[in-house]
N, C-alpha and C. Protein backbone atom coordinates (compact mmCIF):
# COMPACT_ATOMS: atom_id res chain seq x y z
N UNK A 1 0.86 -1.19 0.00
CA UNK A 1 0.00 0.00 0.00
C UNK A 1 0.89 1.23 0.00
N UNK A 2 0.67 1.92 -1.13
CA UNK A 2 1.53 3.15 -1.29
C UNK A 2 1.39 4.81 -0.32
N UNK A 3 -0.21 5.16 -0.70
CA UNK A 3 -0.23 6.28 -0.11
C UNK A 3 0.19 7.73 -0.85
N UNK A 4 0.85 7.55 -1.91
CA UNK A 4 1.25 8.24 -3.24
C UNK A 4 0.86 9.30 -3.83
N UNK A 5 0.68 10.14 -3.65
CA UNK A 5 0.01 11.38 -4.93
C UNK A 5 1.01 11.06 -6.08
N UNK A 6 0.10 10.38 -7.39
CA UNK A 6 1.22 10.23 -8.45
C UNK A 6 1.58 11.41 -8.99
N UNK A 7 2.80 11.52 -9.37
CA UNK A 7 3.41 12.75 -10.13
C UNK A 7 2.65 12.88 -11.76
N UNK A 8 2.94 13.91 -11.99
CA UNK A 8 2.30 13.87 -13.71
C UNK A 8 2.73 12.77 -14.81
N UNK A 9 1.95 12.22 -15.38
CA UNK A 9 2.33 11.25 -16.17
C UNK A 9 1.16 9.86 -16.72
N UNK A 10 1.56 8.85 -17.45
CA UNK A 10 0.67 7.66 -17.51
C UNK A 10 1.21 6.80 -17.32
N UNK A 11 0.07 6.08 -16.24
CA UNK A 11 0.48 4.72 -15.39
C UNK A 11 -0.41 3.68 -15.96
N UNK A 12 0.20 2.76 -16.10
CA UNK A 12 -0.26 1.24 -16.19
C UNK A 12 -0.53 0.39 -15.02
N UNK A 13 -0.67 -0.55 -14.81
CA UNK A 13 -1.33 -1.16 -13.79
C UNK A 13 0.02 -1.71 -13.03
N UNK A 14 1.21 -2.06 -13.65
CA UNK A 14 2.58 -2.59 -12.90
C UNK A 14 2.99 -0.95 -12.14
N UNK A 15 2.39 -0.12 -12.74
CA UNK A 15 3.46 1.31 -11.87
C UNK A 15 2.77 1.81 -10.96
N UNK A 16 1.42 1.25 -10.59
CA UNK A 16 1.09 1.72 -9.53
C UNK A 16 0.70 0.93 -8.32
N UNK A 17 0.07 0.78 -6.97
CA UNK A 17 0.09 0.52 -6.05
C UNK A 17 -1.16 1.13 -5.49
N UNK A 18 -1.91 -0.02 -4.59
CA UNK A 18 -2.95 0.44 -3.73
C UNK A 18 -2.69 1.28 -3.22
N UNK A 19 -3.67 2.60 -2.49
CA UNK A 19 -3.40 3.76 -1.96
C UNK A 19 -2.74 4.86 -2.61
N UNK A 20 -1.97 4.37 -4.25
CA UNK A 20 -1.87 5.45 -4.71
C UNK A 20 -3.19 6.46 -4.92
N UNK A 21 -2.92 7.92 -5.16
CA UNK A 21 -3.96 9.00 -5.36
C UNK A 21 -3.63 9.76 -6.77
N UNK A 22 -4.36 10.23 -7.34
CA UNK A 22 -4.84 11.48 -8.05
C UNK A 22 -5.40 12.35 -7.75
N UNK A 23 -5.70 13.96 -7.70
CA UNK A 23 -5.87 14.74 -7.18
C UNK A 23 -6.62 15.58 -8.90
N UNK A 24 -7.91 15.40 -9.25
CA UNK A 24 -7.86 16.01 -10.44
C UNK A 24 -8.23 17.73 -10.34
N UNK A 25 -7.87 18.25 -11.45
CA UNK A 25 -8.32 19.71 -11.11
C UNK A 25 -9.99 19.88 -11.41
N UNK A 26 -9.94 21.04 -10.94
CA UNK A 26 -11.39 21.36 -10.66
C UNK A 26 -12.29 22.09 -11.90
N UNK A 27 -13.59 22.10 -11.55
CA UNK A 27 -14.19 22.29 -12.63
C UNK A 27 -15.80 22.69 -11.79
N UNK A 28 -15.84 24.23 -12.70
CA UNK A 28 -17.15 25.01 -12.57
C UNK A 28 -18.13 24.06 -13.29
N UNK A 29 -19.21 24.04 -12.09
CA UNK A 29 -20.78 23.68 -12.99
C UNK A 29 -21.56 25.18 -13.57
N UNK A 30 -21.70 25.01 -14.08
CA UNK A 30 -22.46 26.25 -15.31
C UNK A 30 -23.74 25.72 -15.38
N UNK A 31 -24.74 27.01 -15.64
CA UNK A 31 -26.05 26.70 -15.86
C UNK A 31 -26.05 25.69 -17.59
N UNK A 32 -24.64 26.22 -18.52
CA UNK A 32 -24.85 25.53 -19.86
C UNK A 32 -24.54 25.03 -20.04
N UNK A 33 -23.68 23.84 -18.49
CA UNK A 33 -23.44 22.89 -18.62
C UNK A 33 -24.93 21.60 -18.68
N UNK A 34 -25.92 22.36 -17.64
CA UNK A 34 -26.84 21.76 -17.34
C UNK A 34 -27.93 21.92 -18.39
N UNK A 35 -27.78 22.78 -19.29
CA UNK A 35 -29.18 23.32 -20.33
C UNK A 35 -28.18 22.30 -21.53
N UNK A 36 -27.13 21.95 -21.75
CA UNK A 36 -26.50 21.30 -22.62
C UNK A 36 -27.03 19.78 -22.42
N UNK A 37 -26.68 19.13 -21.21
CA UNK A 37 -26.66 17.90 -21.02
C UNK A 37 -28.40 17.68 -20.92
N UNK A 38 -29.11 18.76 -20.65
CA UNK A 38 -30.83 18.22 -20.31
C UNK A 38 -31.24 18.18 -22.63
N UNK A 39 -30.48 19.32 -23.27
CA UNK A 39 -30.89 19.01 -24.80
C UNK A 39 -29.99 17.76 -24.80
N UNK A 40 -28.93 17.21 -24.41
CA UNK A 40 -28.33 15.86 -25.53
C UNK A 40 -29.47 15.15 -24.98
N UNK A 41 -30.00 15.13 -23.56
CA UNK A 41 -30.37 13.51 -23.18
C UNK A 41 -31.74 13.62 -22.73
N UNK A 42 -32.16 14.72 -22.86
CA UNK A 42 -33.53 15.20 -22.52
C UNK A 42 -34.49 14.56 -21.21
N UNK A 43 -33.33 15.02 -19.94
CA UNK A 43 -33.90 14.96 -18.45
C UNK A 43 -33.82 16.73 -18.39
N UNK A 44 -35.44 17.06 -18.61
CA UNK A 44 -35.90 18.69 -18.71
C UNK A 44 -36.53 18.08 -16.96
N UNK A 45 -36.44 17.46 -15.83
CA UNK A 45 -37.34 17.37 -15.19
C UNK A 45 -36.88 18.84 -14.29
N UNK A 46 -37.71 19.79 -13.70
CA UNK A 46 -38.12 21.06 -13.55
C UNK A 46 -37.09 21.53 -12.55
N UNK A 47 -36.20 20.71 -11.71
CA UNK A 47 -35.19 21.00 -10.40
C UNK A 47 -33.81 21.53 -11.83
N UNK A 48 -34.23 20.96 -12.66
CA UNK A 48 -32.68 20.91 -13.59
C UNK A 48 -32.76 22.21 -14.03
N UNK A 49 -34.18 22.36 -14.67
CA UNK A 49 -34.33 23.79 -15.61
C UNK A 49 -34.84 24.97 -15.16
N UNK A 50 -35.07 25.49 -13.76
CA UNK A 50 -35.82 26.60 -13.25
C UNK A 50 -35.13 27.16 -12.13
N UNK A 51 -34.85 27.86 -11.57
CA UNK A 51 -34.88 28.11 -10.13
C UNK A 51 -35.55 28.17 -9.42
N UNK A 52 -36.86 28.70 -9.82
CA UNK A 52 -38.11 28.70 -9.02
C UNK A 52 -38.79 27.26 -8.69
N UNK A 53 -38.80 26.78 -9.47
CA UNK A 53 -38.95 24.80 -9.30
C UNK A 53 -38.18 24.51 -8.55
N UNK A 54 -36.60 24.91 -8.52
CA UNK A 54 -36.05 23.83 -7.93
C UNK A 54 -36.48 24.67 -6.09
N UNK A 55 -36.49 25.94 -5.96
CA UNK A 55 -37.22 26.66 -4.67
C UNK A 55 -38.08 25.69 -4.18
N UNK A 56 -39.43 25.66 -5.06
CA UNK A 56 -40.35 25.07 -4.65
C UNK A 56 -40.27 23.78 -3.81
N UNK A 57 -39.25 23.08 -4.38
CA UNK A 57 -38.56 21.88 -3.83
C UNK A 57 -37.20 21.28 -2.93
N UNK A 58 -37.70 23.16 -2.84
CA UNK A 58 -36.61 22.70 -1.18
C UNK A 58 -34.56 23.35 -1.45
N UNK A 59 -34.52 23.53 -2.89
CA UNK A 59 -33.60 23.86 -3.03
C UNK A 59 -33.16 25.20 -3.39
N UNK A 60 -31.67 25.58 -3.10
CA UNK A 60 -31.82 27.29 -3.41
C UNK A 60 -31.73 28.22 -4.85
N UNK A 61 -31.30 26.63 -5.35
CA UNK A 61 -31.39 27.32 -7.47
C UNK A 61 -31.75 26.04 -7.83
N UNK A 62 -31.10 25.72 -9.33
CA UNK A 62 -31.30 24.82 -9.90
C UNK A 62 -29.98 24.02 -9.61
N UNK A 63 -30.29 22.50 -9.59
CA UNK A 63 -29.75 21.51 -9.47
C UNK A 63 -29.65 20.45 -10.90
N UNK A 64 -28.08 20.60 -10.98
CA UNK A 64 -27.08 19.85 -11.79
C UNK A 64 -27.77 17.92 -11.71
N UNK A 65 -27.80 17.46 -13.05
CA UNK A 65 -28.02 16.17 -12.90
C UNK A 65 -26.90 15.29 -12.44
N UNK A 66 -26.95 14.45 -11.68
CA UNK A 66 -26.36 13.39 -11.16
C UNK A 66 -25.42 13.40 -12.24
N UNK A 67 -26.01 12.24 -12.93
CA UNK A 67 -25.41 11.96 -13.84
C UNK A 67 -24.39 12.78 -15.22
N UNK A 68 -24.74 13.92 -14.87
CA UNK A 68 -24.08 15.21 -15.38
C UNK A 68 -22.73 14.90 -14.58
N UNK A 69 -22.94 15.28 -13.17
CA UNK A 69 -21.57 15.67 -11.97
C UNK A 69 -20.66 14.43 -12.25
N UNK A 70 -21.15 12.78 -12.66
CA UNK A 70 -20.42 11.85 -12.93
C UNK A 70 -19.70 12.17 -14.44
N UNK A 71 -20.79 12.36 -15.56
CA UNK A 71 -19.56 12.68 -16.78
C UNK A 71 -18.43 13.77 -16.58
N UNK A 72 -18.81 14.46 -15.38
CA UNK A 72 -17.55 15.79 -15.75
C UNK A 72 -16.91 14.71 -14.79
N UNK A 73 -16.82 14.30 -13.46
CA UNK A 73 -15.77 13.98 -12.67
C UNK A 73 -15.00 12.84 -14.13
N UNK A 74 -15.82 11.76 -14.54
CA UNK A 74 -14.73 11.14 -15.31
C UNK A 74 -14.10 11.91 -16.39
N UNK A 75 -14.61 12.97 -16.99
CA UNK A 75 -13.47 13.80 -17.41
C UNK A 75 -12.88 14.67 -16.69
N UNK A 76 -12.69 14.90 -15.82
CA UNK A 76 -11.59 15.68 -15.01
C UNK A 76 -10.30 14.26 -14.55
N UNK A 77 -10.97 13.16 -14.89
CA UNK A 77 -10.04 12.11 -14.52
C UNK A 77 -9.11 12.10 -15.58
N UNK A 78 -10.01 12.91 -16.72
CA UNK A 78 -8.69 12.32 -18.12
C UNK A 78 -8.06 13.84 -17.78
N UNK A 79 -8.19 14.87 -18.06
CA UNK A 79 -7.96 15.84 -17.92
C UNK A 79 -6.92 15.98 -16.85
N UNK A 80 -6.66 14.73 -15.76
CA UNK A 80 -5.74 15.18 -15.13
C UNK A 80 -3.83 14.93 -15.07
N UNK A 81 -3.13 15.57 -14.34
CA UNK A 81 -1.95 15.40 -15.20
C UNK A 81 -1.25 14.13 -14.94
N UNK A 82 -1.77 13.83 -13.76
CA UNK A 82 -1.30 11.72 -13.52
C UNK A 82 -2.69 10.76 -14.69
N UNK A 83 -2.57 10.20 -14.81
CA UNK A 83 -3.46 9.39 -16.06
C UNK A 83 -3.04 8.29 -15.82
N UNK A 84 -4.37 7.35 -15.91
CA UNK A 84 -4.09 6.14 -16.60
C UNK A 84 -3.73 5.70 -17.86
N UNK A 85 -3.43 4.61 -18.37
CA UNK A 85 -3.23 3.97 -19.27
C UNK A 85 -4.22 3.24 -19.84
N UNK A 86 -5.92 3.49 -19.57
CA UNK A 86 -6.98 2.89 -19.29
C UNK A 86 -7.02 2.34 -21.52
N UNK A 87 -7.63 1.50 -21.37
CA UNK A 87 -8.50 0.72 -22.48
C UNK A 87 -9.75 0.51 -22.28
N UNK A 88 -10.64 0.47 -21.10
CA UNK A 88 -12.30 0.92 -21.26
C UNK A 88 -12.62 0.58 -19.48
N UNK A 89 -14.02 1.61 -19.47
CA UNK A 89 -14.21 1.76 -17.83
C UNK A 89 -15.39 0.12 -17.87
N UNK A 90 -15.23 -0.56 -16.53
CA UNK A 90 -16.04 -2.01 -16.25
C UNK A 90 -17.10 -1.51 -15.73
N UNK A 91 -17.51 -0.26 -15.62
CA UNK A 91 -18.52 -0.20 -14.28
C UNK A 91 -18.45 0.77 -12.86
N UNK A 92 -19.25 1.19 -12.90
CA UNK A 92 -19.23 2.28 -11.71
C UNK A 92 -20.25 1.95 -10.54
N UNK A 93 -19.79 2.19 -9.38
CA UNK A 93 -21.00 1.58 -8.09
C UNK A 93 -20.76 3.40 -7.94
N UNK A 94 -21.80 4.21 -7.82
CA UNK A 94 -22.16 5.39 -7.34
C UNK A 94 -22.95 6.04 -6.32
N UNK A 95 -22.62 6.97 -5.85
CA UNK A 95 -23.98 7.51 -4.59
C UNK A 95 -23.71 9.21 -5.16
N UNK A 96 -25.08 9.87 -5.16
CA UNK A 96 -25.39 10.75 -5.20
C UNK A 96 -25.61 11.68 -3.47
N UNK A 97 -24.70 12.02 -2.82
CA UNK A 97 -24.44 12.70 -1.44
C UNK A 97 -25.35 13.57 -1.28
N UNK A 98 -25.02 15.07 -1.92
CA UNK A 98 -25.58 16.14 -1.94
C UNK A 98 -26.05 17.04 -3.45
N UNK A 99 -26.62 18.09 -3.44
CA UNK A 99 -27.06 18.37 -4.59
C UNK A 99 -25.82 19.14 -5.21
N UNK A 100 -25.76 19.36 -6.32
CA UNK A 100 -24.78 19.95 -7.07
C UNK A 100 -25.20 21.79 -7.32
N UNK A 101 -24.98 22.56 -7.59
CA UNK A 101 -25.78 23.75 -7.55
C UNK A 101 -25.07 24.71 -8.92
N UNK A 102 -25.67 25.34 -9.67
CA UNK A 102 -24.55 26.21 -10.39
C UNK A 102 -24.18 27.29 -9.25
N UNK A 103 -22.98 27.41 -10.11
CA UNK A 103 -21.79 27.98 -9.65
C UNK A 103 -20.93 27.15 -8.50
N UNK A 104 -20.78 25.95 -8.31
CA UNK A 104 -20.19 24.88 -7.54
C UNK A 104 -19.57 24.84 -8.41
N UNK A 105 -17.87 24.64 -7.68
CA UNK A 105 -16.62 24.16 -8.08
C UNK A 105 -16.53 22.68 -7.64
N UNK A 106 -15.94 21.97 -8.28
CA UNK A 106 -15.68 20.71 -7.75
C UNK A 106 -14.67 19.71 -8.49
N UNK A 107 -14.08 19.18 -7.99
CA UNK A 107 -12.73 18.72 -8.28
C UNK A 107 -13.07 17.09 -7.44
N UNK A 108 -11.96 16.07 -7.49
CA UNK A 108 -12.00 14.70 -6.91
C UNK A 108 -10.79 14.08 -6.48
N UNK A 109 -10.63 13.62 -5.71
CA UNK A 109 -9.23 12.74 -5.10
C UNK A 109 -10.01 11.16 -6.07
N UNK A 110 -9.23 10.25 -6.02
CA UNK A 110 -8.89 9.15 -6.93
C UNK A 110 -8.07 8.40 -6.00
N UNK A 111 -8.31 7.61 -5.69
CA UNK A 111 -7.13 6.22 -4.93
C UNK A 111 -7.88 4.86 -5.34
N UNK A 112 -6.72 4.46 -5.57
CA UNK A 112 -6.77 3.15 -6.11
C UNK A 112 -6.73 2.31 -4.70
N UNK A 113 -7.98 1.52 -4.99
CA UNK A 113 -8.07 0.35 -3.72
C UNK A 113 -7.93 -0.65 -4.08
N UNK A 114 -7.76 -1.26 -5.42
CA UNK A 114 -7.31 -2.99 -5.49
C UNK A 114 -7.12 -2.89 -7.07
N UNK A 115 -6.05 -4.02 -6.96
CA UNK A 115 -5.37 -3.76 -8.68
C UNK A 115 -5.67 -5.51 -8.52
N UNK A 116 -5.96 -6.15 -9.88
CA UNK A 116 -6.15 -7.64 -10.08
C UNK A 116 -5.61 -7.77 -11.06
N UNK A 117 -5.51 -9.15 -11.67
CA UNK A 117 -4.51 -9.26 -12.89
C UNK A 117 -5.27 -9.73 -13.53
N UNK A 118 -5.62 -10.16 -15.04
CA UNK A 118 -6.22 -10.74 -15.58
C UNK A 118 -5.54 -11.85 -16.77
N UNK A 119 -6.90 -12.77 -17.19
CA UNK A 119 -6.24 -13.77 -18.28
C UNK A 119 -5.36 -13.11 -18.98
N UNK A 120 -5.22 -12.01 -19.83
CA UNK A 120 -4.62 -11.28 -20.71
C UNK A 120 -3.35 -10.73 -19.95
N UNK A 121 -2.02 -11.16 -20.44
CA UNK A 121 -1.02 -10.76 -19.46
C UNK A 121 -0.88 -8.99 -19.90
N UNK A 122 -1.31 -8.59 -21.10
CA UNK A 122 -0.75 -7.11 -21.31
C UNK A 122 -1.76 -6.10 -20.31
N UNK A 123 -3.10 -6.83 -19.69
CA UNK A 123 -4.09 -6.21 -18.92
C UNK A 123 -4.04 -6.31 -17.19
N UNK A 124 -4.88 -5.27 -16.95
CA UNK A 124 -5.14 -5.65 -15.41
C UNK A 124 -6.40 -5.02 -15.22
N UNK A 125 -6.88 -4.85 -14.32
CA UNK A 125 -8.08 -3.91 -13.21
C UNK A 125 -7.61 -3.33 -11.89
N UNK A 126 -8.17 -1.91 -12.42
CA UNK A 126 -7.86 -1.35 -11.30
C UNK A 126 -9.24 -0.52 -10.72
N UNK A 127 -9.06 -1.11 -9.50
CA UNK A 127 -10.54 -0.58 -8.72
C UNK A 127 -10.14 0.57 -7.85
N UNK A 128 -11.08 1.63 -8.41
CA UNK A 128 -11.11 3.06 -8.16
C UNK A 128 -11.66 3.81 -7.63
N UNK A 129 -11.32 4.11 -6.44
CA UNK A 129 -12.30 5.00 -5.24
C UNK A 129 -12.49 6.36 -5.11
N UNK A 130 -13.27 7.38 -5.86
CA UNK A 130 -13.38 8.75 -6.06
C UNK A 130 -14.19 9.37 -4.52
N UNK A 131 -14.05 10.40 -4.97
CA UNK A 131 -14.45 10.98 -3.53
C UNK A 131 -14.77 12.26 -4.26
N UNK A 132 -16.09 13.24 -4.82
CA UNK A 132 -15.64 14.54 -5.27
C UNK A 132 -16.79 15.69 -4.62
N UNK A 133 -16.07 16.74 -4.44
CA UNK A 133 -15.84 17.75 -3.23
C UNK A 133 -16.29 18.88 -3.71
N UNK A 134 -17.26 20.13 -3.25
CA UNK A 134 -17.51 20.96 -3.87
C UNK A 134 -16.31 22.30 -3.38
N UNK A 135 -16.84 23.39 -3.55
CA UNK A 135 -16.00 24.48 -2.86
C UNK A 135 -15.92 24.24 -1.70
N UNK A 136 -16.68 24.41 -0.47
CA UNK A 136 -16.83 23.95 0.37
C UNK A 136 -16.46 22.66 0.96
N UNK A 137 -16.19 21.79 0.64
CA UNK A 137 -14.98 20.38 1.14
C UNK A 137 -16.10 19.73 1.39
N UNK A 138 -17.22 19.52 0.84
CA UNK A 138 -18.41 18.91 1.13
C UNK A 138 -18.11 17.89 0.32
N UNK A 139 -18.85 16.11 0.45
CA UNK A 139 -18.66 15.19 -0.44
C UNK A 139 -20.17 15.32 -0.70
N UNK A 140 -20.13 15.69 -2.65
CA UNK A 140 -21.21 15.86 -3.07
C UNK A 140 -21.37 14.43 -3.99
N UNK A 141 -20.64 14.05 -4.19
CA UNK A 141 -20.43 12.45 -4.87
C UNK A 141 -19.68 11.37 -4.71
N UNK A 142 -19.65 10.41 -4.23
CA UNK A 142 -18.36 9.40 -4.14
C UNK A 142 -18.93 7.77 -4.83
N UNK A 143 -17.66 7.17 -5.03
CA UNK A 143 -18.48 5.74 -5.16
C UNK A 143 -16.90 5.24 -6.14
N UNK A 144 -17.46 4.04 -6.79
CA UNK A 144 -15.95 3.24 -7.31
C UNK A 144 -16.31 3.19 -9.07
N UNK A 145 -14.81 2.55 -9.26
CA UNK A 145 -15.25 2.13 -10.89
C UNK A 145 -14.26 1.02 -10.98
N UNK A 146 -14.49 0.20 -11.71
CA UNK A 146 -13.61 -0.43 -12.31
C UNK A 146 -12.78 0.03 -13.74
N UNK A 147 -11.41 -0.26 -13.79
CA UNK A 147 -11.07 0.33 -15.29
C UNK A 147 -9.92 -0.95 -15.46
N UNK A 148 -10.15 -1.28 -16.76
CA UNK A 148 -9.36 -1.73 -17.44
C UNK A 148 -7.93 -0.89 -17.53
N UNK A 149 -6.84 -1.21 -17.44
CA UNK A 149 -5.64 -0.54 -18.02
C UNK A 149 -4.80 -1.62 -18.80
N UNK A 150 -3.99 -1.10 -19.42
CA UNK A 150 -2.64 -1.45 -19.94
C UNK A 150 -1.62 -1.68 -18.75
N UNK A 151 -0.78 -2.98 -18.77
CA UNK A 151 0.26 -3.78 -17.92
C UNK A 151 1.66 -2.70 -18.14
């Protein structure tokens, strides 16, 4: 078990070690991030698109889709300057914490909790424990993934 903030670069599954971390940089939610992702995939449900809706319901603006806050964290994963060596993600176990809000910053720590080897000697799995944080040091999302990498 390492404990590691990896330095900048791409790792394969032999160069790293349980407890290594990533630290990705951060990233503004925008209202056009959220009016973008409700036209590709068309979740218009009324907390996403109003402020006054999302009031009505308890919240203080409009609220970012889940599943929105997950596509940016996995791109802030590529985006960041330690990288995997990944060939395709296995799967994500997720929890939705707290609400996301525009104008929330949010960024993610990354530690690797278990690396396995597979039939394929050039492959492995590496199981991936995110944690991501708004301005405020609040955990507004956490949960795992599996990723394929390169040996």
């Amino acid at each position: 078990m390492s404990n590691l903030q990896l330095p900048p670069g791409r790792y394969g599954f032999d160069e790293v070690a349980t407890g290594d971390r990533i630290h990705t940089p951060k990233r503004l939610v925008t209202a056009s991030d959220i009016d973008a992702f409700a036209s590709q995939f068309g979740d218009r449900f009324e907390i996403h698109m109003d402020d006054a809706a999302a009031r009505n319901h308890g919240f203080p603006g409009r609220v970012a889709h889940g599943l929105l806050v997950l596509s940016l964290v996995d791109g802030l994963k590529n985006q960041s300057d330690a990288q995997f060596r990944a060939i395709a993600s296995l799967g994500w176990d997720w929890s939705f914490r707290r609400p996301v809000f525009v104008g929330d910053e949010l960024g993610a720590v990354i530690e690797i909790m278990e690396k396995r080897k597979v039939t394929k000697p050039d492959r492995g799995i590496l199981t991936l424990a995110f944690s991501v944080t708004n301005q405020r040091g609040e955990i507004v999302q956490d949960g795992s993934n599996k990723l394929l990498v390169y040996r």
